[in-house]
Protein backbone atom coordinates (compact mmCIF):
# COMPACT_ATOMS: atom_id res chain seq x y z
CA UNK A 1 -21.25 -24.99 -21.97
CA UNK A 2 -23.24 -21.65 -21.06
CA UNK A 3 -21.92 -18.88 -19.01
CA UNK A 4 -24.45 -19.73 -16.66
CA UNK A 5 -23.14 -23.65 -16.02
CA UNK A 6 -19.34 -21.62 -16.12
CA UNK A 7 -20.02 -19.54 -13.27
CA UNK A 8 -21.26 -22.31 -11.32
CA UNK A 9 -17.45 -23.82 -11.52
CA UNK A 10 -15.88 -21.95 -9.38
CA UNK A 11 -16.60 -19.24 -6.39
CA UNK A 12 -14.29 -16.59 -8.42
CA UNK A 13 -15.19 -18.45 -11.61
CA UNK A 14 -16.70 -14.81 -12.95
CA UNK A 15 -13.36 -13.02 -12.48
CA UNK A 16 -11.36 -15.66 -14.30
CA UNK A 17 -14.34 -16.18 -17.34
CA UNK A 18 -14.22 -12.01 -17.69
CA UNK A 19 -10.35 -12.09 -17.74
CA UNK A 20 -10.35 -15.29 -20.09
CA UNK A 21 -13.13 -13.53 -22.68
CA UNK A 22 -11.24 -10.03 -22.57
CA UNK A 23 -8.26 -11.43 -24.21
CA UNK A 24 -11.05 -11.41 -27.54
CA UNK A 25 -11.76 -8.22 -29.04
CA UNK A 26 -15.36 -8.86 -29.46
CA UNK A 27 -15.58 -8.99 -25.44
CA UNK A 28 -13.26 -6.42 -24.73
CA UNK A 29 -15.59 -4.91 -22.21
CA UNK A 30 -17.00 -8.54 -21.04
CA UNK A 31 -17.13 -7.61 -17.21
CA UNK A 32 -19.55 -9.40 -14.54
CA UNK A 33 -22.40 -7.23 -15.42
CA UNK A 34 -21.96 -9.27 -19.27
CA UNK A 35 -21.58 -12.31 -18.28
CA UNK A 36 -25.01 -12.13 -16.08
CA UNK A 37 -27.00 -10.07 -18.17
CA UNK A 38 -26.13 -12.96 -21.30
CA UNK A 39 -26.03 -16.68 -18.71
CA UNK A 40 -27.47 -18.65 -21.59
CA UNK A 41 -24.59 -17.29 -24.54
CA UNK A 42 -23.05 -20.82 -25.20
CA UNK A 43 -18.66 -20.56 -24.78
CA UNK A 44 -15.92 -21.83 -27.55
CA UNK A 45 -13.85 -24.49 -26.47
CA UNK A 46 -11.07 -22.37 -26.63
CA UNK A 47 -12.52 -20.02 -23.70
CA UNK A 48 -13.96 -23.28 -21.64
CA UNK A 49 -10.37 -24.61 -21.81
CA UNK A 50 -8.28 -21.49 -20.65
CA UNK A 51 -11.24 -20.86 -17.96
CA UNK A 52 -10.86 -24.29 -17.14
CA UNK A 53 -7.24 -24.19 -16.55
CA UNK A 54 -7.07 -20.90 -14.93
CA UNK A 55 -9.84 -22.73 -12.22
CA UNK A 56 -7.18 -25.59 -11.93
CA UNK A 57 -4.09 -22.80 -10.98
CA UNK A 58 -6.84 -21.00 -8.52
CA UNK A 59 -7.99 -24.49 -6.98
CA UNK A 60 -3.95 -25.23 -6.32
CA UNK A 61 -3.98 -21.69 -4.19
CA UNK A 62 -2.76 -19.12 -6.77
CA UNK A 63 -4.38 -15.76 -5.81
CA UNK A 64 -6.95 -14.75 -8.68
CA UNK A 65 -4.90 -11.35 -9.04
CA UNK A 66 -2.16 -13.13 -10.09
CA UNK A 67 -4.03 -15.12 -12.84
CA UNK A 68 -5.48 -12.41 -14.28
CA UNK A 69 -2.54 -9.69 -13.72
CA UNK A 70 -4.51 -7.44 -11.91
CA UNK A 71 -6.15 -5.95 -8.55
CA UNK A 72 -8.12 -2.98 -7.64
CA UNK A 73 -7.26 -0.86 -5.13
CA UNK A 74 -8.57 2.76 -3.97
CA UNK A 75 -10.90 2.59 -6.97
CA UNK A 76 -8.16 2.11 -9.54
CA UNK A 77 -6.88 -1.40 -11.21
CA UNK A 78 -3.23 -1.90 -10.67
CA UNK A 79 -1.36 -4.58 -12.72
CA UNK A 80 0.31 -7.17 -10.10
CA UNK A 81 2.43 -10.00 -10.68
CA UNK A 82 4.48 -12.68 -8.55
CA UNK A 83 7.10 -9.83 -7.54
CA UNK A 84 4.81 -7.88 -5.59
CA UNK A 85 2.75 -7.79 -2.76
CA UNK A 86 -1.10 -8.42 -3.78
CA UNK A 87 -2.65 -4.87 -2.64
CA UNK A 88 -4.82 -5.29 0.61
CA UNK A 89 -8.34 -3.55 1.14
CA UNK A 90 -7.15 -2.76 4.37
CA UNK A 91 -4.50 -0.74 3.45
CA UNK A 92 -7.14 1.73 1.53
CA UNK A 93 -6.83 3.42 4.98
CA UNK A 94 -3.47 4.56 5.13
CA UNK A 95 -4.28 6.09 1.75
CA UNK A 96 -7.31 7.62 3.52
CA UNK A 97 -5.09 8.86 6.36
CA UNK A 98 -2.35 10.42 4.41
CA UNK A 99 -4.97 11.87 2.44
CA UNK A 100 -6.95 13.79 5.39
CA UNK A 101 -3.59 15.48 6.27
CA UNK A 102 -3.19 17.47 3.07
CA UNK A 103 -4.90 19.94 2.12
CA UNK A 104 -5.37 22.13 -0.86
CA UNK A 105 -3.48 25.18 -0.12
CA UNK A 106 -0.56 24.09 0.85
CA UNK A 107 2.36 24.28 -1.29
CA UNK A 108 4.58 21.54 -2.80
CA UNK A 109 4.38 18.70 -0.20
CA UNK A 110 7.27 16.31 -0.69
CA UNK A 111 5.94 12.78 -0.23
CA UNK A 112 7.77 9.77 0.12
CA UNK A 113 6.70 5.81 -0.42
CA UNK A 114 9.03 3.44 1.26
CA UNK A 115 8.82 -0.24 0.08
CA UNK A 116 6.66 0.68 -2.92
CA UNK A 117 6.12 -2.92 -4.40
CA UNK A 118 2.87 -2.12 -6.63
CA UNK A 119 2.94 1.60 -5.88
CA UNK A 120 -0.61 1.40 -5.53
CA UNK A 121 -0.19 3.72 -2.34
CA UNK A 122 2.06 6.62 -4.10
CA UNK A 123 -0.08 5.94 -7.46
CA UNK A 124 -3.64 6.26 -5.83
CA UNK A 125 -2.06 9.39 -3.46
CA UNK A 126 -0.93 11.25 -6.89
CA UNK A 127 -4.22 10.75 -8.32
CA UNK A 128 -6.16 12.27 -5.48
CA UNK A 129 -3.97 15.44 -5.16
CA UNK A 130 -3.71 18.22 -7.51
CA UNK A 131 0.16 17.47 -9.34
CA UNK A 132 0.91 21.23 -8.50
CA UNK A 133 0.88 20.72 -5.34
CA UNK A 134 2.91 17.72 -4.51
CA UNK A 135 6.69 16.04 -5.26
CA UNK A 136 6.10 12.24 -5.10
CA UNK A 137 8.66 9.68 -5.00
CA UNK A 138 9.15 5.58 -4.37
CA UNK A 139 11.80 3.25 -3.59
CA UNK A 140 11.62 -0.33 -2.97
CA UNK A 141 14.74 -2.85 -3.60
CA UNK A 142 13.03 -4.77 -5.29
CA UNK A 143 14.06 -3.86 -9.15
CA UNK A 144 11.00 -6.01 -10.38
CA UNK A 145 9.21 -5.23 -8.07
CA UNK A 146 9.77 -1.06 -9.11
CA UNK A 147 9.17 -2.46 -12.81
CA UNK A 148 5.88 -3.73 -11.85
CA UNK A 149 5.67 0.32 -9.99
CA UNK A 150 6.47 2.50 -13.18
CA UNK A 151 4.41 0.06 -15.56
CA UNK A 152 1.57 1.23 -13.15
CA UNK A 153 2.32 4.65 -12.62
CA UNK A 154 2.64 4.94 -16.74
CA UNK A 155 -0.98 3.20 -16.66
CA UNK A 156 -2.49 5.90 -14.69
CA UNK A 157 -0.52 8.98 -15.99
CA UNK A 158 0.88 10.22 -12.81
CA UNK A 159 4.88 11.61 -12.41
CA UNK A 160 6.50 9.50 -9.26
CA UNK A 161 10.12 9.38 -9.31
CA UNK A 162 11.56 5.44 -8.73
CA UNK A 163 14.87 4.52 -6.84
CA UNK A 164 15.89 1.11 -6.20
CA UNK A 165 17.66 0.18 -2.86
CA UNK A 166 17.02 0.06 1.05
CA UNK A 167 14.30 1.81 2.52
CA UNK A 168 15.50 5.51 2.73
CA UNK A 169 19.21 4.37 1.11
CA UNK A 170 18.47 5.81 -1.80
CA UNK A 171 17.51 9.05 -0.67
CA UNK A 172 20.40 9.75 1.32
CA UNK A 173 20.37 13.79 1.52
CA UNK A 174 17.03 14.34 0.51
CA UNK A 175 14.33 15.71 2.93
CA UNK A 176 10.53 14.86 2.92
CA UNK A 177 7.49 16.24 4.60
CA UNK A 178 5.52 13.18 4.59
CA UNK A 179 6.99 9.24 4.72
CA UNK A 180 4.69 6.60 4.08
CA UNK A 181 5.70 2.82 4.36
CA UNK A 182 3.55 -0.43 4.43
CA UNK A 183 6.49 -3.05 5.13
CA UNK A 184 6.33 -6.01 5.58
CA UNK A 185 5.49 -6.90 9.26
CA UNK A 186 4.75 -11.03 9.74
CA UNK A 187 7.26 -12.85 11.49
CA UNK A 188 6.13 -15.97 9.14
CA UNK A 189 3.90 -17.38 6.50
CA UNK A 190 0.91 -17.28 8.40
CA UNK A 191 -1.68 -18.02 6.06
CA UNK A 192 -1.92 -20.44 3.50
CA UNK A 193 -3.49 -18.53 0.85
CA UNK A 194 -0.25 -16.22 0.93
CA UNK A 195 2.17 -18.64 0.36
CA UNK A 196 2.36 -17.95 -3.37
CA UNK A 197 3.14 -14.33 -2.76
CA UNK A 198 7.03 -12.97 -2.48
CA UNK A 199 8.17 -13.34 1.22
CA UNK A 200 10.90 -10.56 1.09
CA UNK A 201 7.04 -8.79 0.90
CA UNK A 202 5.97 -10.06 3.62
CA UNK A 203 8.19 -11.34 6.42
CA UNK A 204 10.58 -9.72 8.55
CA UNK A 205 12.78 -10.65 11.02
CA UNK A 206 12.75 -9.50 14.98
CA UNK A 207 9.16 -10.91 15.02
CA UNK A 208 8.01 -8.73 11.89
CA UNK A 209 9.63 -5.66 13.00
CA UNK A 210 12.95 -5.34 11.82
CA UNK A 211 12.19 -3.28 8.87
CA UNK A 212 10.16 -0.96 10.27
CA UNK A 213 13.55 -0.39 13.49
CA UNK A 214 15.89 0.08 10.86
CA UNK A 215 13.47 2.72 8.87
CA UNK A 216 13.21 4.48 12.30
CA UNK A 217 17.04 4.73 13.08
CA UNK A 218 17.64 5.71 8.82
CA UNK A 219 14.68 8.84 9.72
CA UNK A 220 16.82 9.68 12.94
CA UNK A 221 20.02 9.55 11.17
CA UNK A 222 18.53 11.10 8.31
CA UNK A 223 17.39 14.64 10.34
CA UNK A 224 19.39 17.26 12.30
CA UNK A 225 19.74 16.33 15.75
CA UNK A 226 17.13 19.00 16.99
CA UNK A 227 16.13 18.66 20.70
CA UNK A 228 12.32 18.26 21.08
CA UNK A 229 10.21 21.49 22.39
CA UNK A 230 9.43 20.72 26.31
CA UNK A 231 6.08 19.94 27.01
CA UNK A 232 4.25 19.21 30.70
CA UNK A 233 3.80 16.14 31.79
CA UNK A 234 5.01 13.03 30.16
CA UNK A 235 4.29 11.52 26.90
CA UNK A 236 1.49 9.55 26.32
CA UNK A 237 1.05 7.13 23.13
CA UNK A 238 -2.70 6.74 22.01
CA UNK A 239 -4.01 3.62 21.42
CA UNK A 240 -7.56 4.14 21.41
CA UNK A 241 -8.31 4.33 17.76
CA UNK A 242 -9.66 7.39 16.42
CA UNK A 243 -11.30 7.50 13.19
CA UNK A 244 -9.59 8.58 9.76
CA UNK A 245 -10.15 12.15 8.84
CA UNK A 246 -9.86 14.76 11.56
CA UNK A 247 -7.55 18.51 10.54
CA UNK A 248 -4.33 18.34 11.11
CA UNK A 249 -2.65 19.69 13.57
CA UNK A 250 -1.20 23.68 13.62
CA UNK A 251 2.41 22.39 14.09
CA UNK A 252 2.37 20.15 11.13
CA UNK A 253 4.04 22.58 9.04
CA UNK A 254 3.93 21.22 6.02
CA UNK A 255 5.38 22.28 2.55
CA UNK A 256 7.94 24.27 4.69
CA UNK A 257 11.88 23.42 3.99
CA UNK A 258 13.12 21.16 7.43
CA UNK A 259 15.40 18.83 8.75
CA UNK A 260 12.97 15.59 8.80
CA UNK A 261 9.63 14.58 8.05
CA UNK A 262 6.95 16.12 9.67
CA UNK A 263 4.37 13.21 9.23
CA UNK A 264 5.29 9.34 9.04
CA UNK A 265 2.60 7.14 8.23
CA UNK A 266 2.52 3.22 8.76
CA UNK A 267 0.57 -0.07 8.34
CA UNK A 268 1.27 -2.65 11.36
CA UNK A 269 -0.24 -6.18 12.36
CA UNK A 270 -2.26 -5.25 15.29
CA UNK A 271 -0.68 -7.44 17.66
CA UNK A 272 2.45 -5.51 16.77
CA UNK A 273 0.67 -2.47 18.84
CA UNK A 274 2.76 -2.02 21.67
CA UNK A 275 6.12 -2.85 20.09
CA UNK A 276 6.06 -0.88 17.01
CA UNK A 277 5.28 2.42 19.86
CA UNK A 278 8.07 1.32 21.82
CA UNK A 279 10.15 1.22 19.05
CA UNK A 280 8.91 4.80 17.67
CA UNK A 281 9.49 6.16 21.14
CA UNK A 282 12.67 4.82 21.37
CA UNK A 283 13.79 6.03 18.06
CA UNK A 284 11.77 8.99 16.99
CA UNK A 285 11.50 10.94 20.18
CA UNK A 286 10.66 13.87 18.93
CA UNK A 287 7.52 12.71 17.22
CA UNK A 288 4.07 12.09 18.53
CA UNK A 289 2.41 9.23 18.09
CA UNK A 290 -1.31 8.10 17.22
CA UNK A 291 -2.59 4.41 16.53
CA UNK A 292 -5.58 4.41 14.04
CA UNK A 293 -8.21 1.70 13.52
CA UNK A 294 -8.95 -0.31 10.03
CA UNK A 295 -12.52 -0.30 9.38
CA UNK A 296 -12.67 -4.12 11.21
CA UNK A 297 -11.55 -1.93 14.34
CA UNK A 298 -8.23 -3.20 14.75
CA UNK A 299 -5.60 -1.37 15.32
CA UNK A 300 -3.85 -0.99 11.78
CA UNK A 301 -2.23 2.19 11.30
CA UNK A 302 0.63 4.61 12.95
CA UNK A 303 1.29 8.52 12.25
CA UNK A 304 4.00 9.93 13.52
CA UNK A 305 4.13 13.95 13.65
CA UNK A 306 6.73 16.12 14.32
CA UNK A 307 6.91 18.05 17.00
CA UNK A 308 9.43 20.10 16.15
């Protein structure tokens, strides 16, 4: 069989032929462009056979990331297995948005992932800020889940420091200037095609948001009891959307020693909107909220800032 007849197996038939002919040194760099700039190179029966079974395991609903042990994400390829979350496209934008808060003078920035599974967030984060200027560290109580973490923070040569345990349990003590958490937020298996995928990754109780309540009361707990500054007028949560990138704010004082966070970052199911504010309000009421859009224009993303 040529690669051309191959391809024509299977819609992601190219990923799983280019993972399949990698495993061979003499196509160690056999990517798409290969396999369509040679259609007519005739395949070994040995490659036909493992392409054929890994288009068997894809046609019963395993995700193609988890045939081929890896996803990219942010522009960088992460290894994933069956004990994390798959990384999402969509969540490229809380990268974005954590991102467009920093900037390059400020000094060491303390930045926490919470629920790291991949650590394609803290991983791709470390890689687009200077290591001078930032303390990163992960959690996730998962302990193969944080395996599957450090194996990709080794991959990519970036200094995170791990913990096992529950969300901010492992940090008891510690302060950070920036939390970041993409928990997981469905109240059930959904969709079929995620079915394969670890639920502790993906449901949650309380209709999806138990994790993210109990993250909120561990922040509270977790900073001095500091009234808020008194402002005019009453508080108003956005939840119009604005686009990714505009300065921060002069009161996010970041790099500065404090008694909490002064930015919290989230990803949400947009139908979570209005409970995951109430929540945040009811919790964190010293902290000012904004909803932000995915590029589908859905509302996708929380940040919380300080107003203290």
């Amino acid at each position: 069989m040529t690669i051309r007849q191959a391809l024509s197996l299977h819609p992601d038939a190219a990923i799983l032929l280019s993972f399949v002919l990698k495993k061979d040194r003499a196509y160690r760099q056999a990517g798409k462009a290969f396999l369509y700039a040679n259609p007519e190179k005739q395949l070994r029966l040995r490659k036909l056979r493992g392409l054929r079974r890994l288009i068997k395991q894809r046609q019963a609903g395993w995700p193609a990331a988890y045939l081929t042990g890896e996803k990219k994400f942010y522009g960088l390829k992460f290894f994933v297995n069956k004990n994390v979350l798959i990384p999402r496209p969509e969540t490229e934008g809380l990268v974005e948005l954590v991102l467009s808060r920093i900037t390059k003078h400020i000094p060491r920035i303390r930045i926490l992932d919470v629920g790291t599974g991949s650590g394609c967030i803290i991983i791709s984060l470390a890689r687009n800020l200077q290591p001078a200027t930032c303390n990163l560290f992960a959690s996730d109580i998962s302990l193969q889940a944080l395996t599957v973490a450090k194996k990709n923070a080794r991959r990519h040569k970036v200094k995170i420091a791990f913990r096992q345990g529950d969300l901010l349990n492992p940090w008891v003590g510690r302060k950070f200037d920036i939390i970041v958490a993409n928990l997981p937020y469905l109240a059930k298996l959904e969709h079929p095609s995620i079915r394969f995928e670890p639920k502790q990754a993906l449901i949650a109780k309380k209709r999806g948001l138990a994790l993210y309540e109990k993250l909120f009361i561990q922040i509270a707990q977790n900073s001095s009891p500091t009234p808020p500054l008194k402002r005019r007028g009453k508080l108003q949560a956005s939840s119009s959307g604005k686009a990714l990138g505009s300065s921060p704010p002069q009161e996010e004082r970041l790099g500065e020693e404090g008694q909490g966070p002064k930015l919290i970052f989230l990803e949400f199911d947009p139908r979570q909107t209005l409970q995951i504010k109430n929540l945040a309000r009811k919790h964190l009421p010293g902290f000012q909220q904004k909803i932000f859009k995915d590029l589908s224009g859905h509302n996708r993303f929380m940040r919380l800032s300080s107003r203290l």
